[in-house]
Protein backbone atom coordinates (compact mmCIF):
# COMPACT_ATOMS: atom_id res chain seq x y z
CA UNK A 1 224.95 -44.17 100.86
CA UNK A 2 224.82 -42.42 97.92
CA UNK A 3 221.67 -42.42 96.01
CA UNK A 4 221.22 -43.40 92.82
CA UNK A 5 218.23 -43.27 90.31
CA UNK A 6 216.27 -45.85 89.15
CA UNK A 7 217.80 -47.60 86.12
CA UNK A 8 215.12 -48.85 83.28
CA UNK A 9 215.84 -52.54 84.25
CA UNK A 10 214.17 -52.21 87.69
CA UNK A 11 211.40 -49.92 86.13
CA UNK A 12 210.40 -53.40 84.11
CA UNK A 13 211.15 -55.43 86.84
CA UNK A 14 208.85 -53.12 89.12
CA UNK A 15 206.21 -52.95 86.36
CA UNK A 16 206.76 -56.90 86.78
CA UNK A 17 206.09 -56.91 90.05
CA UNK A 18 203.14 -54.61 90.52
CA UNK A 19 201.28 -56.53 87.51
CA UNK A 20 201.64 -60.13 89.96
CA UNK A 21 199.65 -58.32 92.51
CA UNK A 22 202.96 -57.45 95.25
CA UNK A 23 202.53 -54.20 97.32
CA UNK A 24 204.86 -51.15 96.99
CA UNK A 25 206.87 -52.50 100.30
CA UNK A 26 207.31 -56.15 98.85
CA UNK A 27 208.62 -54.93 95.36
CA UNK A 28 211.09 -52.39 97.20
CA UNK A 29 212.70 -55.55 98.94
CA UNK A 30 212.71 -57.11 95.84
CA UNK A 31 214.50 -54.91 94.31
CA UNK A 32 216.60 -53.08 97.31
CA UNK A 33 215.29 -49.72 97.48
CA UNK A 34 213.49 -48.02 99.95
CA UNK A 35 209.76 -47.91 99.65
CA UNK A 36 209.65 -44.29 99.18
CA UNK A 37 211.74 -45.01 96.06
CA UNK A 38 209.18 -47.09 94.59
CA UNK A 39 206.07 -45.11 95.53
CA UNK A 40 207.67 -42.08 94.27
CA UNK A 41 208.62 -43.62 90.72
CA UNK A 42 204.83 -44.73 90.84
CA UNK A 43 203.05 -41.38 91.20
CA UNK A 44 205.39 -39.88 89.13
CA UNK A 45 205.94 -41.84 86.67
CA UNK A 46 201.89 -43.92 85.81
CA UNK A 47 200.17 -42.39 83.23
CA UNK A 48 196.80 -40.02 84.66
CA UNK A 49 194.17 -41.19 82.10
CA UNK A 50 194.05 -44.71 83.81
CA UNK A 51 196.58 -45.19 87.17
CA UNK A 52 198.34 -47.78 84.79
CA UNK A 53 202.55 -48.18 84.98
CA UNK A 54 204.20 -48.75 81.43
CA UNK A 55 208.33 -48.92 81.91
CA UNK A 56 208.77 -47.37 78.37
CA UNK A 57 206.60 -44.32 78.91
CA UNK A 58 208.27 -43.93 82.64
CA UNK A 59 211.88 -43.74 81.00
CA UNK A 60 210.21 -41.48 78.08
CA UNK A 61 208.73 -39.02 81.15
CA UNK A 62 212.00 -39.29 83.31
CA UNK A 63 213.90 -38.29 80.46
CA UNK A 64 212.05 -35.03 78.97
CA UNK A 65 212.22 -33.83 82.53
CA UNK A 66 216.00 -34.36 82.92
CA UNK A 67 216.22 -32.64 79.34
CA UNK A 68 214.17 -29.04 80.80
CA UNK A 69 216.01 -29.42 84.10
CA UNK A 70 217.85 -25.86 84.74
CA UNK A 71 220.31 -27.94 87.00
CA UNK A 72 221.85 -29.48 83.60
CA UNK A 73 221.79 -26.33 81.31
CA UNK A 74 225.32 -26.17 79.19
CA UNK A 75 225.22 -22.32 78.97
CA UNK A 76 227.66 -20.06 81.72
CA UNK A 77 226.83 -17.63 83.28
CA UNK A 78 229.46 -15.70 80.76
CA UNK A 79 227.14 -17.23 77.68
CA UNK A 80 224.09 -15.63 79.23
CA UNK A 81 226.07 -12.77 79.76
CA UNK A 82 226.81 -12.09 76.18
CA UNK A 83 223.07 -13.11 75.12
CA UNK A 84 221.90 -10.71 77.57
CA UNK A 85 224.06 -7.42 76.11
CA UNK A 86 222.78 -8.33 72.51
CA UNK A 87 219.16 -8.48 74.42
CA UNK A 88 219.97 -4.44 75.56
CA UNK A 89 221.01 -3.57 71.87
CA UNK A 90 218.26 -4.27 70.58
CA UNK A 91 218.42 -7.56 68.93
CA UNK A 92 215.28 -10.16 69.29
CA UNK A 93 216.02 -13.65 70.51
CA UNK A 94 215.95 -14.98 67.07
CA UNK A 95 218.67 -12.43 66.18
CA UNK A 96 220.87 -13.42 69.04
CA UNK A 97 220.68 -16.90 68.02
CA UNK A 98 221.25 -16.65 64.32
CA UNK A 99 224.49 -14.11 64.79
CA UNK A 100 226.04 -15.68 67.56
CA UNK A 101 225.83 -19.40 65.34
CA UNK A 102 227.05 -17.41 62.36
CA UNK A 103 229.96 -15.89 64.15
CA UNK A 104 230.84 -19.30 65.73
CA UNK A 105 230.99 -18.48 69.29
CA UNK A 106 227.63 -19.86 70.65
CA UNK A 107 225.04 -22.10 69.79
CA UNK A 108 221.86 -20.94 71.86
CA UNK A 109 218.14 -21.43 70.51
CA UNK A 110 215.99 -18.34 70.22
CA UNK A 111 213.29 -20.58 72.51
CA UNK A 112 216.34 -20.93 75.32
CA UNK A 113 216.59 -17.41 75.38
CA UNK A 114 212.82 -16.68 75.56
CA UNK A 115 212.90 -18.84 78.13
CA UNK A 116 215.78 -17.29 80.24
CA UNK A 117 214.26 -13.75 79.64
CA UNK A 118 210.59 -15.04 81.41
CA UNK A 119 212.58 -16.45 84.11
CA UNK A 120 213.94 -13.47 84.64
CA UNK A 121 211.16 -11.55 84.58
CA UNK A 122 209.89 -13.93 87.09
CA UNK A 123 212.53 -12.99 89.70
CA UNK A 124 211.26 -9.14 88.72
CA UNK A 125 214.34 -8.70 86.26
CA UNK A 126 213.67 -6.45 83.33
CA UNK A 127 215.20 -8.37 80.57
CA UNK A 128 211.68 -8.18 79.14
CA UNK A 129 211.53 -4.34 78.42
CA UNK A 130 214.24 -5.03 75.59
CA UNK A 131 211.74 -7.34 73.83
CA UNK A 132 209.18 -5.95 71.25
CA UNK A 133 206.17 -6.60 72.88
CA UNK A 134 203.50 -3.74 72.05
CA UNK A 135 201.30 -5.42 69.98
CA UNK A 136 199.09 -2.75 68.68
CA UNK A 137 194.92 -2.52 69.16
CA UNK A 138 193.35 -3.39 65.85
CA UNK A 139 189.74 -1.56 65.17
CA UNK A 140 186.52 -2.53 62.82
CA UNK A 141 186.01 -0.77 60.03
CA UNK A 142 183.56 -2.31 58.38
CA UNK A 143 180.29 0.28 58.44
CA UNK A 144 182.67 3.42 57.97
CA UNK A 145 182.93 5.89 54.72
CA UNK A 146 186.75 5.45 53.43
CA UNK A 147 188.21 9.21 53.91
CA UNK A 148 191.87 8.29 53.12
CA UNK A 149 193.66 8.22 49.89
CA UNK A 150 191.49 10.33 47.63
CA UNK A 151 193.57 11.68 46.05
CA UNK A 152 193.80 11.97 42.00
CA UNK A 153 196.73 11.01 39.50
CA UNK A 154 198.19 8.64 41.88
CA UNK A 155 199.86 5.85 40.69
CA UNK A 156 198.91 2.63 42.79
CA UNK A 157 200.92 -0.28 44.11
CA UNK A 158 199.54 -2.17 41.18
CA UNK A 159 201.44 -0.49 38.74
CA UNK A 160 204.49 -1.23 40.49
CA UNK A 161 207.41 -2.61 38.21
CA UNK A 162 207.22 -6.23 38.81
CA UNK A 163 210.61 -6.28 40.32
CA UNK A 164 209.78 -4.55 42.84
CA UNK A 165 207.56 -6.99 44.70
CA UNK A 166 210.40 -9.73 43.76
CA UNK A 167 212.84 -7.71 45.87
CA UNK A 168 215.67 -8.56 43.61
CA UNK A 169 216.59 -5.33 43.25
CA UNK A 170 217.95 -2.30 45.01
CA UNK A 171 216.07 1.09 45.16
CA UNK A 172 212.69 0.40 45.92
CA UNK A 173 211.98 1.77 49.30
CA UNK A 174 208.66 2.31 50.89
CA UNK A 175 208.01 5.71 53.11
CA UNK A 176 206.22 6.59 56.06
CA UNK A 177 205.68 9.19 58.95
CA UNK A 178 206.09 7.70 63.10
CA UNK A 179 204.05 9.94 65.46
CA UNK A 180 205.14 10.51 69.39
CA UNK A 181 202.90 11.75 71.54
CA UNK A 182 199.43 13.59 70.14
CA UNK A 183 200.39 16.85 72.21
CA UNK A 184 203.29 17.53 70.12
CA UNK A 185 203.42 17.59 66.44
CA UNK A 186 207.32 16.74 66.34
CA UNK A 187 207.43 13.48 64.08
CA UNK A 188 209.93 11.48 61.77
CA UNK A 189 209.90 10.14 58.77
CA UNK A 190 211.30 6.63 57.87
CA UNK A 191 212.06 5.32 54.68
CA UNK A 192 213.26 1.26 54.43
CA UNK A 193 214.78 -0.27 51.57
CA UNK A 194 212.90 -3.42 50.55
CA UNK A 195 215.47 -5.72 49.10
CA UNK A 196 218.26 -4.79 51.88
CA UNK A 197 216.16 -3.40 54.78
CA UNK A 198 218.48 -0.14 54.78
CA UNK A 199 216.85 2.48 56.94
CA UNK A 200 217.06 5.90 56.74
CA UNK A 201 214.94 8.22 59.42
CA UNK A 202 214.31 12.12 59.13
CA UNK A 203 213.34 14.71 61.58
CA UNK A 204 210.50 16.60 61.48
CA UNK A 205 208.75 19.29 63.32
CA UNK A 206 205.44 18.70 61.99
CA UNK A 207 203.20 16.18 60.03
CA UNK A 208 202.57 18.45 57.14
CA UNK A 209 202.65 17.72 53.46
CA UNK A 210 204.93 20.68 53.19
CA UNK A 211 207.57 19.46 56.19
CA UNK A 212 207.70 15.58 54.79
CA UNK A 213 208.34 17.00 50.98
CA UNK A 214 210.78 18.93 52.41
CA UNK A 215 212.37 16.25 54.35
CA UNK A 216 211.69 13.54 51.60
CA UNK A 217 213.66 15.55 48.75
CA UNK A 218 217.12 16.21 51.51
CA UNK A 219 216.77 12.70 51.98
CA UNK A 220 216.83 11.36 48.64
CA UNK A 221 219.60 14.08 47.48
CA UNK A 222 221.14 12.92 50.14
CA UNK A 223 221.91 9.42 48.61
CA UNK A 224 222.12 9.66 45.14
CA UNK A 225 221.25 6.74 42.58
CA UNK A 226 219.91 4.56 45.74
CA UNK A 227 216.30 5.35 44.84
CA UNK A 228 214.47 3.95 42.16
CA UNK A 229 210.72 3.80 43.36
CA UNK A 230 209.24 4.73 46.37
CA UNK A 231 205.70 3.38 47.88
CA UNK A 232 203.62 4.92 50.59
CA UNK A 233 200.65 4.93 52.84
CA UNK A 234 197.47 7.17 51.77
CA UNK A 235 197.93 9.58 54.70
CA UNK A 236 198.02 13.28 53.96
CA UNK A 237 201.58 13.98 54.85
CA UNK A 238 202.21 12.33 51.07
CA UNK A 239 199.54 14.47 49.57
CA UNK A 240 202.76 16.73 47.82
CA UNK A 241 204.10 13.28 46.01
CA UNK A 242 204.33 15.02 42.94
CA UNK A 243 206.79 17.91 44.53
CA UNK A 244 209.71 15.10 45.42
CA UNK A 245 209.12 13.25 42.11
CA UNK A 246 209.73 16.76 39.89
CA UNK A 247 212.83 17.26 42.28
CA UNK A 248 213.99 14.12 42.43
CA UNK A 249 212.33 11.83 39.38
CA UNK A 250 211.68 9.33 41.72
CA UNK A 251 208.59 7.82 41.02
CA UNK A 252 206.05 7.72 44.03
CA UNK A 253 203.50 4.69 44.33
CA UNK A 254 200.76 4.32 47.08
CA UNK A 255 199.38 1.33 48.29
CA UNK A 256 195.93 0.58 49.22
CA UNK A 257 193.84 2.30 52.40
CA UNK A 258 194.24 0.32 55.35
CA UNK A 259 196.37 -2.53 53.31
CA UNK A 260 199.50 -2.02 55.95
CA UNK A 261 200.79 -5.59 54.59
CA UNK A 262 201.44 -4.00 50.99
CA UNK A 263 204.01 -1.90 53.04
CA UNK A 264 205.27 -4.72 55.15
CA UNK A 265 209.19 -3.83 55.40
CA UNK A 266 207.93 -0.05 56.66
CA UNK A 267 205.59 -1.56 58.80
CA UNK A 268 208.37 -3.81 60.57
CA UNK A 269 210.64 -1.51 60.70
CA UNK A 270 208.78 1.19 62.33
CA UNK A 271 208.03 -1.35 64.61
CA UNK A 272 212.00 -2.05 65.24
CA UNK A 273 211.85 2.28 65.77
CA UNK A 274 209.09 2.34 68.14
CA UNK A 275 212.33 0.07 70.43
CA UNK A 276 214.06 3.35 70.35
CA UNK A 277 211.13 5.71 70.37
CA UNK A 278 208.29 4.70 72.15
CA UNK A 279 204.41 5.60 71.45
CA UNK A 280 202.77 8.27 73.65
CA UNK A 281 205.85 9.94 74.15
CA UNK A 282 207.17 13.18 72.60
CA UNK A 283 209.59 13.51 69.87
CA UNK A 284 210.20 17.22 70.60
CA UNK A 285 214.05 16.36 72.00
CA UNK A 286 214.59 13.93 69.34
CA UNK A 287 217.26 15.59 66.69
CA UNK A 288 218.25 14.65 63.67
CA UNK A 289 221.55 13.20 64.99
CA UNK A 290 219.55 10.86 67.51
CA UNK A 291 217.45 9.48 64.44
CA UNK A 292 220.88 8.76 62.26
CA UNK A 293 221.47 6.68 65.69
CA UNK A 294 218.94 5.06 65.58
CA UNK A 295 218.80 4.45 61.60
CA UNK A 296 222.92 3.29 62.36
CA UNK A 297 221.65 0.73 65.08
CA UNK A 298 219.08 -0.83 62.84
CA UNK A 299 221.09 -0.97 59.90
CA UNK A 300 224.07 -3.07 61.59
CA UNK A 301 221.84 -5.04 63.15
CA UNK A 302 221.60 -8.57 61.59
CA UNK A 303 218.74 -9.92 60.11
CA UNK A 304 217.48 -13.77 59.17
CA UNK A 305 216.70 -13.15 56.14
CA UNK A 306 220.08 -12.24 55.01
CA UNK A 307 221.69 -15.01 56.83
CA UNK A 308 222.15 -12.84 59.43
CA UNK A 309 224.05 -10.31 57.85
CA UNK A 310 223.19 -7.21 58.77
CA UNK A 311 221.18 -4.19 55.75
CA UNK A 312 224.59 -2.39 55.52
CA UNK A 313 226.26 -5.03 54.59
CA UNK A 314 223.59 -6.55 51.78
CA UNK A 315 223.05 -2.42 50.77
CA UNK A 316 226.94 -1.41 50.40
CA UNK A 317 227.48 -5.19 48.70
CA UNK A 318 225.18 -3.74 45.56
């Protein structure tokens, strides 16, 4: 005979039952089950604090766990499929999610995926490695003389235009320098476009001021009328600012020591790099036709905040 699950009549019938004083066997042959039936619904299905059986909090338990079963997920193994090449470019779960509602094909939550990826790291898959999970190791520095950003006739973040920190316009980017490994001094430079998120990512051999004024100035040139203002961090590298504004007449603004949120599209981008170029290892091999890869994957990547339209499209739309 084919069995069939307990239906929320007999659950108030059993509760019935079980409140008169009748043992598990008497209430199964009152209601023509087998006793394993019954004992089963009652040690799933009483609440722990007190041993009691409530029907309406036995149909609310049975239900949540038919709504996580895996046995009665809607997505094939072709949907999965698809989430799981977006997962290898790149794209976080909330991505995924966003761009495949917005193109129409597949309506997947960013937790369903999360949940798929853990699964499979469960069964030793590595679905995971395509996540960004490298949280980085905060220090104190409370007690410690500030070294960085001495440096005179700077202009600060504060006397940013105002429209700036709106991001309603185009052409305020903010710059910065991503290390590899500390044995080599190869390096890049990455400079994000607030309002859009447009990337653009430079080579360099070294970390000096001279090398990122260099690089800055080609990069600029290199898109005319894009830039309006840029803002950087305090570190060394930028200690030449005045070089790429004479050359360019870009402004150049700096934001507070330690204040990394005052720079928070850089931040989250070079985080979105680090994907692509890991810390700890060397950027020696890395050309300048590898980081205009890289700068092409990020920038056709969609984002949330555009609706999921990716920083080319919101950039080349101005």
């Amino acid at each position: 005979m084919l069995y069939r699950q307990i239906t929320a009549e007999e659950r108030y019938t059993l509760a019935a039952l079980r409140a008169q004083g009748l043992s598990q066997a008497a209430i199964a042959r009152h209601l023509h089950r087998h006793p394993s039936t019954v004992s089963r619904e009652l040690e799933r299905n009483s609440t722990p604090f007190d041993g009691a059986y409530r029907p309406s909090k036995a149909i609310e338990h049975t239900s949540g766990r038919r709504s996580r079963s895996r046995r009665n997920s809607r997505f094939t193994a072709a949907d999965l499929a698809l989430v799981e090449m977006l997962l290898k470019h790149k794209l976080s779960p909330e991505q995924i999610s966003g761009y495949l509602r917005v193109l129409g094909s597949l309506r997947i939550s960013h937790e369903t995926i999360y949940k798929h990826v853990w699964r499979d790291w469960k069964n030793h898959g590595q679905l995971w490695t395509h996540l960004r999970c490298s949280p980085k190791r905060r220090r104190k520095r409370y007690g410690t003389y500030e070294k960085r950003g001495r440096l005179l006739g700077k202009k600060m973040i504060t006397d940013r235009p105002l429209s700036v920190q709106a991001r309603t316009e185009f052409g305020h980017w903010e710059m910065d320098t991503v290390m590899g490994n500390h044995a080599s001094h190869h390096c890049i430079l990455s400079l994000v476009e607030r309002k859009s998120g447009y990337t653009i990512i430079g080579k360099l051999a070294d970390r000096t001021k001279e090398a990122v004024t260099a690089r800055a100035v080609s990069l600029i040139q290199a898109h005319p009328g894009w830039f309006k203002t840029i803002t950087a961090d305090n570190g060394t590298e930028f200690h030449d600012y005045a070089k790429v504004e004479s050359a360019t007449g870009v402004p150049i603004y700096f934001a507070h020591p330690y204040h990394s949120w005052e720079r928070g599209s850089n931040e989250n981008t070079n985080g979105l790099i680090r994907q692509y170029l890991p810390k700890r290892q060397s950027m020696a091999a890395v050309s300048q036709h590898r980081c205009n890869l890289i700068a092409l994957a990020l920038n056709i990547r969609p984002r949330k905040r555009h609706g999921f339209l990716s920083p080319a499209e919101v950039a080349h739309a101005q």
